[in-house]
C-alpha atoms as a PDB file:
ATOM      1  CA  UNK A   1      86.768 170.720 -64.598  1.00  0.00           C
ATOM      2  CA  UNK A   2      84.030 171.773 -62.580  1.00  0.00           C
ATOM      3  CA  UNK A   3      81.198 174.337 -63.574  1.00  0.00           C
ATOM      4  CA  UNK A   4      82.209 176.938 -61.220  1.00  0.00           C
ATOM      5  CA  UNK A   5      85.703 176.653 -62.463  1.00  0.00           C
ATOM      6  CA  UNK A   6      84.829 176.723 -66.269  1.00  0.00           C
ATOM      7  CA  UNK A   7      82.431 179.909 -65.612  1.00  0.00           C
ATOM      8  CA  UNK A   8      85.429 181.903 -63.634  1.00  0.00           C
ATOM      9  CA  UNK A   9      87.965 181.270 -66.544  1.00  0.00           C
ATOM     10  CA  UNK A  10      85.508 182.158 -69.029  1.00  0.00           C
ATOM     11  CA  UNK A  11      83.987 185.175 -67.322  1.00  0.00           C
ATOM     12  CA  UNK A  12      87.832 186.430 -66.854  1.00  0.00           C
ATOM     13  CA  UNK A  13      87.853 186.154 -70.320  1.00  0.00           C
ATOM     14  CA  UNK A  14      84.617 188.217 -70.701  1.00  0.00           C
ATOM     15  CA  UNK A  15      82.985 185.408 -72.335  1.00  0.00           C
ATOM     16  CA  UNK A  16      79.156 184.442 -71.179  1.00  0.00           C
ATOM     17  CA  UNK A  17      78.339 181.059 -70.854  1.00  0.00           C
ATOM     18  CA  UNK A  18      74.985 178.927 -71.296  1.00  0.00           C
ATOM     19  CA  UNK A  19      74.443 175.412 -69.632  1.00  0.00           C
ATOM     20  CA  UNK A  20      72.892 172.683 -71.087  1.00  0.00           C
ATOM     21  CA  UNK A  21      72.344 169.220 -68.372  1.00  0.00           C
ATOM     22  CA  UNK A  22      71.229 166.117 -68.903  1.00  0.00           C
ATOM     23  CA  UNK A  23      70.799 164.975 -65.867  1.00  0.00           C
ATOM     24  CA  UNK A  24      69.346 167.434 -63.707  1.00  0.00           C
ATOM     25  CA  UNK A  25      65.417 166.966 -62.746  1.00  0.00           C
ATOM     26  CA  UNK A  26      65.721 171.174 -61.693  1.00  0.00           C
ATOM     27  CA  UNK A  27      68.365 172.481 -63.623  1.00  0.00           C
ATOM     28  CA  UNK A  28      71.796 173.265 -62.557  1.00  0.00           C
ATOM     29  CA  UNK A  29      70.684 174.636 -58.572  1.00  0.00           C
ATOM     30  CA  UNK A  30      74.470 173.947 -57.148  1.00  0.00           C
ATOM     31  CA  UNK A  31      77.527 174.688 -59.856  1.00  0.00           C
ATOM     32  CA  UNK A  32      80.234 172.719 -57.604  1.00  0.00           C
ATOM     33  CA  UNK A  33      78.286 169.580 -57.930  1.00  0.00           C
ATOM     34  CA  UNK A  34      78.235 169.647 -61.834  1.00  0.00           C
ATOM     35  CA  UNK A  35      81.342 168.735 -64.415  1.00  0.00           C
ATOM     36  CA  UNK A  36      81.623 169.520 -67.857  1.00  0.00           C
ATOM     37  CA  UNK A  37      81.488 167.415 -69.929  1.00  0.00           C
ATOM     38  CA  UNK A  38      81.760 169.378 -73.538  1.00  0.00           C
ATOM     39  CA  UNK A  39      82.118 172.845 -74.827  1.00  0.00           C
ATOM     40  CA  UNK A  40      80.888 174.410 -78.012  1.00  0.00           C
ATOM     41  CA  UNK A  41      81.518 178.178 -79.106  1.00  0.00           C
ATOM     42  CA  UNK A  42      78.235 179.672 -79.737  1.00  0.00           C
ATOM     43  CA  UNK A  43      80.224 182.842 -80.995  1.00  0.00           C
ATOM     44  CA  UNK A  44      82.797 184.966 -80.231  1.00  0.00           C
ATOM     45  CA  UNK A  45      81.485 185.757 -76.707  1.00  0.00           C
ATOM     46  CA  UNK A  46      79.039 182.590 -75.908  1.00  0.00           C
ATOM     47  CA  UNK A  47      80.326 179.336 -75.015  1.00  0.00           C
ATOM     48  CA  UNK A  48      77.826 176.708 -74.479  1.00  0.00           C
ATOM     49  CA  UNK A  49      78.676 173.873 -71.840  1.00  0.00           C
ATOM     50  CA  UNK A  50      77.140 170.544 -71.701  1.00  0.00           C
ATOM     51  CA  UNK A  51      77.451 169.515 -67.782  1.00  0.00           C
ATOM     52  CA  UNK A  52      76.287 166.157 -65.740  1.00  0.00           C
ATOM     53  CA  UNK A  53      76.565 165.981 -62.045  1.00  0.00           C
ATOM     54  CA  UNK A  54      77.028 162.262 -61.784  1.00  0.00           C
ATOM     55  CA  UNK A  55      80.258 162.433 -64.747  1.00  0.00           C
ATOM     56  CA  UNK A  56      80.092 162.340 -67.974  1.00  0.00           C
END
């Protein structure tokens, strides 16, 4: 699934979401190009996605 994907389910959900990359020299500039790779629930309304734009 890609990041813009995994943030419009999870904001219909009212759920926020934090991004964590590995392979990003700037940070995540351009959602489409990024997948994600993992998810962990921070809490109840915090997901935390681990993304890579070349796959996982």
């Amino acid at each position: 699934m890609n990041l813009v994907d995994a943030r419009a389910q999870l904001e219909s959900e009212s759920i926020e979401l934090t991004i964590g990359d590995s392979d990003a020299a700037f940070g995540v500039l351009v959602e489409s190009n990024f997948v994600v790779c993992d998810a962990h629930a921070v809490n109840d309304k915090m997901v935390r996605v681990d993304v890579a734009k070349r796959g996982c």
